[in-house]
C-alpha atoms as a PDB file:
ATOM      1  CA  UNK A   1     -84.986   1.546 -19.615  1.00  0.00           C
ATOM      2  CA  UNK A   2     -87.344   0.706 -16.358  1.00  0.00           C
ATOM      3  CA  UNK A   3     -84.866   0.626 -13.235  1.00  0.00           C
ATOM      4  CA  UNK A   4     -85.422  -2.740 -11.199  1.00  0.00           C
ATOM      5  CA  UNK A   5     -86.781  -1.631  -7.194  1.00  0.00           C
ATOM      6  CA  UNK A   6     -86.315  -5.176  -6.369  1.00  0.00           C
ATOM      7  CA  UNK A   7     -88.695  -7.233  -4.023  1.00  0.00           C
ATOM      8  CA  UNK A   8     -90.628  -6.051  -0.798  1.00  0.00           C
ATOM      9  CA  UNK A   9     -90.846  -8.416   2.173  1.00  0.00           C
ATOM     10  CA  UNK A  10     -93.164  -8.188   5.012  1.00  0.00           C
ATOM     11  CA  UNK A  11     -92.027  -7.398   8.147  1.00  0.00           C
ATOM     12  CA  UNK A  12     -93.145  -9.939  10.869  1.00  0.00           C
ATOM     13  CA  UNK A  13     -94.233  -9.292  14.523  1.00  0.00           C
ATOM     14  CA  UNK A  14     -91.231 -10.755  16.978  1.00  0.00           C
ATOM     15  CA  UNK A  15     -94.104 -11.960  19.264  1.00  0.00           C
ATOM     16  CA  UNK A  16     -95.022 -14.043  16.157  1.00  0.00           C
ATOM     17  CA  UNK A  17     -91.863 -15.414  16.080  1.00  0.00           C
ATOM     18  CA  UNK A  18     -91.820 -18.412  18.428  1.00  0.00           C
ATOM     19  CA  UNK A  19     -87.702 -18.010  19.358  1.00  0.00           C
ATOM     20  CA  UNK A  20     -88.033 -14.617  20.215  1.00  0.00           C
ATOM     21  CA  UNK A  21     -91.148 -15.480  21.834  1.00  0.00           C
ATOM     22  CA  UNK A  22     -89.047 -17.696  24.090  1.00  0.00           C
ATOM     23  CA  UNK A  23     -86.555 -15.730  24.945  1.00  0.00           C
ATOM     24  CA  UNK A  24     -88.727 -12.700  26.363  1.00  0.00           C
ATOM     25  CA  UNK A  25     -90.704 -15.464  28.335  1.00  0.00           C
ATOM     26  CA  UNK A  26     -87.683 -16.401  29.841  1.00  0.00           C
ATOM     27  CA  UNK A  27     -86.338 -12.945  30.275  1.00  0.00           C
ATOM     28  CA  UNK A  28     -89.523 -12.501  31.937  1.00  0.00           C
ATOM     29  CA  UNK A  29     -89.451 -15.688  34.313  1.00  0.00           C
ATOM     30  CA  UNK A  30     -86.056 -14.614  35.496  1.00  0.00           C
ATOM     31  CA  UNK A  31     -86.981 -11.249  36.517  1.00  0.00           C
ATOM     32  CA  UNK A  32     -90.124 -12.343  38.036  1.00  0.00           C
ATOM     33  CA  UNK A  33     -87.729 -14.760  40.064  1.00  0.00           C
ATOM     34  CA  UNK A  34     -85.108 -12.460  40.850  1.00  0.00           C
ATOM     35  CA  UNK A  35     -87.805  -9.544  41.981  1.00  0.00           C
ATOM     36  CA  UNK A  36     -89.584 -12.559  44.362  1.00  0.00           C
ATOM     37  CA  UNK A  37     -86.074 -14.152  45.968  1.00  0.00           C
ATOM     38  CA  UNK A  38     -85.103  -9.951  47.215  1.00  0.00           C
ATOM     39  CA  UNK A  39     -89.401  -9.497  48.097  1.00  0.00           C
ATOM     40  CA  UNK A  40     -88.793 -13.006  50.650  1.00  0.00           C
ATOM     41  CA  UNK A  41     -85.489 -11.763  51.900  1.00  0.00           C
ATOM     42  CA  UNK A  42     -87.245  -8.320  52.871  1.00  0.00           C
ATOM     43  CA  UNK A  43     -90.130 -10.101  54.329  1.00  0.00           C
ATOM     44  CA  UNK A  44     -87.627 -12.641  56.305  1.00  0.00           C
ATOM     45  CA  UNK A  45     -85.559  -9.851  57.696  1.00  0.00           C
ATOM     46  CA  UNK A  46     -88.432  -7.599  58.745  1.00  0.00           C
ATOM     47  CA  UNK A  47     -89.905 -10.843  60.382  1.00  0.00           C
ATOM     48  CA  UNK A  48     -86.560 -11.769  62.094  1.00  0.00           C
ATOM     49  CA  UNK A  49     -86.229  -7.841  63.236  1.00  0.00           C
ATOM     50  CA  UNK A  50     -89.494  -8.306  64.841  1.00  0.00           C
ATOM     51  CA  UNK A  51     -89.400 -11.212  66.443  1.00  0.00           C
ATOM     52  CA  UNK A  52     -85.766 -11.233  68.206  1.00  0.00           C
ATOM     53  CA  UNK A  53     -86.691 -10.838  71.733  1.00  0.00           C
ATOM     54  CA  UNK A  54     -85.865  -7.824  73.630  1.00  0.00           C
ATOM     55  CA  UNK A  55     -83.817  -7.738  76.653  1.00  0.00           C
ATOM     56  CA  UNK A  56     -83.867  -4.898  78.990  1.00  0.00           C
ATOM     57  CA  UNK A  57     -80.551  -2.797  79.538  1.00  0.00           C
ATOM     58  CA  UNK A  58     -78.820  -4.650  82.384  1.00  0.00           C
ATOM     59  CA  UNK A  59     -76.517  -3.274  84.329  1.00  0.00           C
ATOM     60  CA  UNK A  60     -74.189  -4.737  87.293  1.00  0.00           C
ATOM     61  CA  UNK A  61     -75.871  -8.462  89.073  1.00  0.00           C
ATOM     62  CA  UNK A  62     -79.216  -8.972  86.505  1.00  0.00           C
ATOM     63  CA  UNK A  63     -80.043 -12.141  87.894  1.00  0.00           C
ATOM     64  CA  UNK A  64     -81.962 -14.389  85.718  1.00  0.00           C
ATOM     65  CA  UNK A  65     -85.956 -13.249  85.542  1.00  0.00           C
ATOM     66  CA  UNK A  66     -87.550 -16.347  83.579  1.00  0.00           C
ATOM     67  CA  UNK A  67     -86.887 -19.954  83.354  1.00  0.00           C
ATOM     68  CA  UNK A  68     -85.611 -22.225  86.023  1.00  0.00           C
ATOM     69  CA  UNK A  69     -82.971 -20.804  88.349  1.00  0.00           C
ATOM     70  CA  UNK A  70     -78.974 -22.827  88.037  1.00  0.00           C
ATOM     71  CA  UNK A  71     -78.838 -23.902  91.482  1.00  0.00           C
ATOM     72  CA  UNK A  72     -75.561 -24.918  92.635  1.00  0.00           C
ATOM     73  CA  UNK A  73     -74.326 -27.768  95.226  1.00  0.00           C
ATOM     74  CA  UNK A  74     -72.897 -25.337  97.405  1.00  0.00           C
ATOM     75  CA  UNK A  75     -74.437 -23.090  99.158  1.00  0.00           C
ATOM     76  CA  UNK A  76     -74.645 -21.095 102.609  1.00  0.00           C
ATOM     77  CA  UNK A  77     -77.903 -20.703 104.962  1.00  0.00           C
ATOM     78  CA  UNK A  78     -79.034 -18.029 107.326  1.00  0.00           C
ATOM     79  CA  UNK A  79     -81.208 -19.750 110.351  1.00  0.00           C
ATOM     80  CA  UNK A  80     -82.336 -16.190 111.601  1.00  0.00           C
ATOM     81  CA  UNK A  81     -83.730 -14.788 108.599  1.00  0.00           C
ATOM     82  CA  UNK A  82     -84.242 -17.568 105.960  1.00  0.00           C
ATOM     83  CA  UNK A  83     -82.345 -17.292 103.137  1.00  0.00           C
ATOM     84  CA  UNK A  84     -80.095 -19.356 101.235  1.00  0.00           C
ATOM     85  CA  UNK A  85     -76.713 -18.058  98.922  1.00  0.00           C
ATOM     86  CA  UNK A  86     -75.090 -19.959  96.835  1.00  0.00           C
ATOM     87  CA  UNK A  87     -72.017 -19.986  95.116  1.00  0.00           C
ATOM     88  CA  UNK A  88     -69.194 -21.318  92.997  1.00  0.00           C
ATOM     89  CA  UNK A  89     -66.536 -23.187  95.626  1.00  0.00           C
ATOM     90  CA  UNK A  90     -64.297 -23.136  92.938  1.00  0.00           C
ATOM     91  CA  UNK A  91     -63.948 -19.120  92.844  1.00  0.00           C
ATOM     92  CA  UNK A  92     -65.365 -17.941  96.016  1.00  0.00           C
ATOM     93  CA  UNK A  93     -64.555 -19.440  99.847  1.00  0.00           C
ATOM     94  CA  UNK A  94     -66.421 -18.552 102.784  1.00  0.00           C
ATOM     95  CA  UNK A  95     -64.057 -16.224 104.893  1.00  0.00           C
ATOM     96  CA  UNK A  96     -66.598 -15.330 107.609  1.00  0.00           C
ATOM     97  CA  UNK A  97     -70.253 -15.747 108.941  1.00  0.00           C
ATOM     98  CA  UNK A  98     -72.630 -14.525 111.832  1.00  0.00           C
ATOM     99  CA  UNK A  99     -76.307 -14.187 112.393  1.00  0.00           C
ATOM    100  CA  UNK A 100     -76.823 -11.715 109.692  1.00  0.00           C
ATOM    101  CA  UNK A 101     -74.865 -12.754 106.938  1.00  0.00           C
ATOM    102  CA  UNK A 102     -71.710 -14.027 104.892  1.00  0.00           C
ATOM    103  CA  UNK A 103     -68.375 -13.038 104.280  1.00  0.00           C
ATOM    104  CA  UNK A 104     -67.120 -14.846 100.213  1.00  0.00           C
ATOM    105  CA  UNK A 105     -63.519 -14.522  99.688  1.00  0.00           C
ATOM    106  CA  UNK A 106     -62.565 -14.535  95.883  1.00  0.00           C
ATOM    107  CA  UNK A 107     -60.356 -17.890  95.655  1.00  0.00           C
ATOM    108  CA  UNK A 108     -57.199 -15.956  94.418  1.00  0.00           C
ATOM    109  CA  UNK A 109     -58.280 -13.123  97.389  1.00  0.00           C
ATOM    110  CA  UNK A 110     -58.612 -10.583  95.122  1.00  0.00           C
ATOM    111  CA  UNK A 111     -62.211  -9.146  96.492  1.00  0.00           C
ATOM    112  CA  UNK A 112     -64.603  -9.652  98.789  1.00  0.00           C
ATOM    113  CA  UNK A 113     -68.579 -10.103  98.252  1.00  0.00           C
ATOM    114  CA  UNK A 114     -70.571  -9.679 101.283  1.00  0.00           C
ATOM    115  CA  UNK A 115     -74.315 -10.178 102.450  1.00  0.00           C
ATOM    116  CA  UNK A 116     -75.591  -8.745 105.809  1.00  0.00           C
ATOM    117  CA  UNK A 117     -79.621  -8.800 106.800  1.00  0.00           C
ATOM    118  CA  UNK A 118     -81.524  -7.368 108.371  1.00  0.00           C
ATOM    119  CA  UNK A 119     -85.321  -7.159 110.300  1.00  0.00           C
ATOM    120  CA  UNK A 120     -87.116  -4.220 108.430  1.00  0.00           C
ATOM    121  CA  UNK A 121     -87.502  -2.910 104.935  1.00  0.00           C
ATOM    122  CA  UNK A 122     -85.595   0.070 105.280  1.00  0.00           C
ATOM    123  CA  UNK A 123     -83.455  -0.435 101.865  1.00  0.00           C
ATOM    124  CA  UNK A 124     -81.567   2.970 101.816  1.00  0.00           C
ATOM    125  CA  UNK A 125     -80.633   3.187 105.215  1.00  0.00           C
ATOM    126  CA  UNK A 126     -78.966  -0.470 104.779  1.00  0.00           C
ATOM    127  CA  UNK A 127     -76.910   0.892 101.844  1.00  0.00           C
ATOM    128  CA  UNK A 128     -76.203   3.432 104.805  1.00  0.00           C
ATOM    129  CA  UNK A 129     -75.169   0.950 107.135  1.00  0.00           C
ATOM    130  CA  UNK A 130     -72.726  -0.924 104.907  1.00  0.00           C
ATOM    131  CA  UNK A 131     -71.080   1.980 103.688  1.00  0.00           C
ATOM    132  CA  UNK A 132     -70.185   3.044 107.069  1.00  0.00           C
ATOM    133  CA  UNK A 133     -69.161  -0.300 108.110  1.00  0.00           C
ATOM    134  CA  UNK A 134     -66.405   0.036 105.600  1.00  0.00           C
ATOM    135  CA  UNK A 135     -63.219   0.436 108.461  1.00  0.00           C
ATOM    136  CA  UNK A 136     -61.467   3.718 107.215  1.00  0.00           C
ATOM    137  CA  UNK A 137     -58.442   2.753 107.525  1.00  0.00           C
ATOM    138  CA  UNK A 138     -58.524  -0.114 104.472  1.00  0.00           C
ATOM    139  CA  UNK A 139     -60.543   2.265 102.328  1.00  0.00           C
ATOM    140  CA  UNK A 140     -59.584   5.601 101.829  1.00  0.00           C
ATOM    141  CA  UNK A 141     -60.818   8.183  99.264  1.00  0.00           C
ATOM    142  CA  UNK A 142     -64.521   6.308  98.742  1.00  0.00           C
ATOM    143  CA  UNK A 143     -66.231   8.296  95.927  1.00  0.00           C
ATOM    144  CA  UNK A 144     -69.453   7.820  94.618  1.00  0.00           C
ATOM    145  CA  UNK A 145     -69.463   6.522  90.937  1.00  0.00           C
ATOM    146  CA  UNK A 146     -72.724   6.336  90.055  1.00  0.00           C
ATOM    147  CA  UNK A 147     -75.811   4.231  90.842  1.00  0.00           C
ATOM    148  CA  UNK A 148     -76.082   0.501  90.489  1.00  0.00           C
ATOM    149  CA  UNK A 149     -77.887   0.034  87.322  1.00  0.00           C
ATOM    150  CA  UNK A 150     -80.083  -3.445  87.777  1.00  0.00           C
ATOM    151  CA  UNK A 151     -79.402  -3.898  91.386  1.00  0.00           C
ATOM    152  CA  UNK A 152     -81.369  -7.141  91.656  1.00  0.00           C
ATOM    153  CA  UNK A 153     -80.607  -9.910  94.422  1.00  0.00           C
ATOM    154  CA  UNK A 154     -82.552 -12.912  94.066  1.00  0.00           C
ATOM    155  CA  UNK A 155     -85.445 -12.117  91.954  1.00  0.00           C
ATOM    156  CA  UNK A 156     -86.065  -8.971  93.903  1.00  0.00           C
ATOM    157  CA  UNK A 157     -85.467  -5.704  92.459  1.00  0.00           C
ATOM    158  CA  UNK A 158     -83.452  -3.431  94.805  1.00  0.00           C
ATOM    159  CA  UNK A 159     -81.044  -0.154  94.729  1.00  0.00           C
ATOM    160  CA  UNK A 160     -77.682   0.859  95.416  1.00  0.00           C
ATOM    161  CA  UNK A 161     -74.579   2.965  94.578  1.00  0.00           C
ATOM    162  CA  UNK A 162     -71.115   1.935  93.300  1.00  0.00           C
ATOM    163  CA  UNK A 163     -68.205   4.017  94.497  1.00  0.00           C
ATOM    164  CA  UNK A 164     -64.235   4.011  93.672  1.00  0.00           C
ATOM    165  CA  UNK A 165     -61.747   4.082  96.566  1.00  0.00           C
ATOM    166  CA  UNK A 166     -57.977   3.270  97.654  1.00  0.00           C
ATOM    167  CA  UNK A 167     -57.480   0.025  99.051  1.00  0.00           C
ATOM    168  CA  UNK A 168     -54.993   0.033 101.831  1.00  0.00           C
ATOM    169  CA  UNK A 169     -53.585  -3.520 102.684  1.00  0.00           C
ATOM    170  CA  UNK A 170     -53.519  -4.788 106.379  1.00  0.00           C
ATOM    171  CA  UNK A 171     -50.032  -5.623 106.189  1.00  0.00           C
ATOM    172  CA  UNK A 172     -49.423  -1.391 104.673  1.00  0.00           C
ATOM    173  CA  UNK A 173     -48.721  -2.519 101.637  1.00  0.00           C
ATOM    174  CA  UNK A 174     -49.303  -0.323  98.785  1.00  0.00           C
ATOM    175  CA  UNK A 175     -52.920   1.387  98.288  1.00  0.00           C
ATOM    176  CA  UNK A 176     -54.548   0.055  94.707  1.00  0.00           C
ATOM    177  CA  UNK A 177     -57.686   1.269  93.046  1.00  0.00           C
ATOM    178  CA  UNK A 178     -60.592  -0.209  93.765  1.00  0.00           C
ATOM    179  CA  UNK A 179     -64.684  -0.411  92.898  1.00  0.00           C
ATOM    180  CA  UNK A 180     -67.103  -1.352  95.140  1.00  0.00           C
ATOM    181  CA  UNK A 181     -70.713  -1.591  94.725  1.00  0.00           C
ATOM    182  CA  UNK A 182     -73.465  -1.479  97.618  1.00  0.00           C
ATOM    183  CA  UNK A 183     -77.133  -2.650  97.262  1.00  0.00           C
ATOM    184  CA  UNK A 184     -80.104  -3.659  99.188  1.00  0.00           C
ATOM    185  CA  UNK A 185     -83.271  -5.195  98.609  1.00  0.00           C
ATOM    186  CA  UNK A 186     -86.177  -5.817 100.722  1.00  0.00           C
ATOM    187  CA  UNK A 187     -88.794  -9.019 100.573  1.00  0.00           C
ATOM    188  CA  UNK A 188     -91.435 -10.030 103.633  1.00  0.00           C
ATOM    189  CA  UNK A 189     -89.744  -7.958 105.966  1.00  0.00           C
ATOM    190  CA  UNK A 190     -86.364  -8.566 105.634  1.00  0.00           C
ATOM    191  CA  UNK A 191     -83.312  -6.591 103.892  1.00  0.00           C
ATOM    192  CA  UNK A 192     -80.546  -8.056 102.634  1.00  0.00           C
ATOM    193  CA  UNK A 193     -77.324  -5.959 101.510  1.00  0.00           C
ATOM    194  CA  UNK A 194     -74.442  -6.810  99.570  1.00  0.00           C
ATOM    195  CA  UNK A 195     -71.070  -5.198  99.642  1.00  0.00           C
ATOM    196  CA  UNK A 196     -69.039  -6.182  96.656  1.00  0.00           C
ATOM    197  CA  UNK A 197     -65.131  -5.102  96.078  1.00  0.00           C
ATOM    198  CA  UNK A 198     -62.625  -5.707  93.971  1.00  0.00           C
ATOM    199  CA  UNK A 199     -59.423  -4.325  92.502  1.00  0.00           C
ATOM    200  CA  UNK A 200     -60.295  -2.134  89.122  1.00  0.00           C
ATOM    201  CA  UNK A 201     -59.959  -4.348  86.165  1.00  0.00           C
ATOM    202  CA  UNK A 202     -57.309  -3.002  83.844  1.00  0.00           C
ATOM    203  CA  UNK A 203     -58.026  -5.102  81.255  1.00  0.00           C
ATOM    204  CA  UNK A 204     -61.704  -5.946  80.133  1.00  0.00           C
ATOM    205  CA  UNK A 205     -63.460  -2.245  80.119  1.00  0.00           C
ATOM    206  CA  UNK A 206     -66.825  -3.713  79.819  1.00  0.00           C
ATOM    207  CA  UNK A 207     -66.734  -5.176  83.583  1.00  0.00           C
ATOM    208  CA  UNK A 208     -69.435  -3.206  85.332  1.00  0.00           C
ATOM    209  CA  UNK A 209     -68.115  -1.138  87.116  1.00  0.00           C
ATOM    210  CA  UNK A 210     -64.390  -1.973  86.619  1.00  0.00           C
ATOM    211  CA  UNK A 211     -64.953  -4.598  89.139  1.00  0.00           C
ATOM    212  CA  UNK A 212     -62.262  -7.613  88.593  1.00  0.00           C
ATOM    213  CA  UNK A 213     -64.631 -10.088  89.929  1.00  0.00           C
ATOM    214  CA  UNK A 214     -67.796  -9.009  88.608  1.00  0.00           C
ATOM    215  CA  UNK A 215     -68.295 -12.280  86.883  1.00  0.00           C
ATOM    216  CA  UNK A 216     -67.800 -14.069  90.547  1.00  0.00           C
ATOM    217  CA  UNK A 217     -69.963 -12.124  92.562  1.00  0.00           C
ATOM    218  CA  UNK A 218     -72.870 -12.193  90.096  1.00  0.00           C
ATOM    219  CA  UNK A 219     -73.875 -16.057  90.689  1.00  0.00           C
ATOM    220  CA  UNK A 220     -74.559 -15.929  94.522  1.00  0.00           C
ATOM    221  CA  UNK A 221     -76.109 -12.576  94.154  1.00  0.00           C
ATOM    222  CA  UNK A 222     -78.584 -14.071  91.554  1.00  0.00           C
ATOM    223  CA  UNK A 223     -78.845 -17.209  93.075  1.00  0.00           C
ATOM    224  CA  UNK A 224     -79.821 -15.808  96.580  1.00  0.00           C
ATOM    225  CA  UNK A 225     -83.149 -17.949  97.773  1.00  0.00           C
ATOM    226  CA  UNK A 226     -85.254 -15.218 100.136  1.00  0.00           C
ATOM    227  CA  UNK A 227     -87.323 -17.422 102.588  1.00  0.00           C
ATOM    228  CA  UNK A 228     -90.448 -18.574 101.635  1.00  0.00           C
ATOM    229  CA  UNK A 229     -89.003 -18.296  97.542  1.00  0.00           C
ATOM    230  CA  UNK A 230     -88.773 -21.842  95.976  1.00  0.00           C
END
């Protein structure tokens, strides 16, 4: 007796099938998608990477080089050699003044930041000057710390050196640690030198130079106005 192989079919194509068809456009569509959205993320981060502007390494007083300069209402002049400082009343008084310069006492008196001028553009030999105007007696132990990275007052570039010292009280109270920076710059034959100190700040490492004020100080050193600067 024959044995029965039973019926053959033909086997058809998936791509002839219009379901399956479907589904492997879609597949596709979604991994096109998918493969575009991370391409435009790339491309958007590369751009963005790019295109953030770049800001020099600043150091202690980088006063403002572009854009219009935050002038405040108070401010002190200098008849003999032209310039203007000002400052924040609400943090800094003025303690002292002459032909040369200003004395600004931090509000709570913690610190002292202090412009002298001169005739001349004989920027290290100020930073000379003010260093040994510094009366012995109130600070002991001054050591060199370092330069003064971005010494700038005004918009005039300048250089300097911060130190560490003891600061003995008038009254002899008991010596604390101190920082003080000294700078000069020099415009149309004129110097101008600031002496900056402060007790060491204890708790916000990131003040240049450990200085407690360093926030305070930094206005009227950027915001000096050299003569002849509008």
């Amino acid at each position: 007796m024959a044995v029965s192989r039973g019926y053959t079919y033909p086997v058809q194509a998936a791509a002839a099938i219009p379901a399956a068809h479907h589904r492997l456009s879609h597949l596709r569509l979604i991994l096109v998608a998918g493969g575009a959205l991370v391409l435009g993320i790339v491309l958007v981060t590369l751009i963005a990477v790019l295109a953030r502007p770049t800001t020099p390494a600043c150091g202690f007083f980088c006063g403002p080089r572009v854009g219009p300069r935050l002038l405040s209402p108070v401010a002190y002049h200098n008849t003999t050699f032209g310039y203007t400082v000002e400052y924040d009343s609400t943090q800094l008084t003025i303690a002292g003044q002459d032909d040369n310069g200003v004395q600004l006492q931090a509000a709570d008196g913690d610190g002292e930041v202090i412009f002298t001028s001169a005739a001349g553009a004989d920027v290290n030999g100020a930073n000379q000057t003010a260093l040994g105007a510094l009366p012995s007696a109130t600070f002991q132990d001054v050591q060199p710390n370092g330069p003064v990275r971005g010494a700038e007052i005004g918009f005039v570039n300048g250089s300097g050196t911060a130190y560490t010292a003891q600061f003995v009280p008038a009254d002899g109270g008991q010596a604390v640690p101190i920082g003080i920076t000294i700078f000069s710059a020099s415009s149309n034959g004129v110097t101008i030198t600031v002496t900056a100190f402060s007790a060491q700040s204890n708790s916000n490492m990131d003040a240049p130079y450990g200085l407690d004020k360093a926030s305070s100080f930094d206005l009227p050193v950027s915001n000096t106005i050299w003569k002849g600067q509008q």
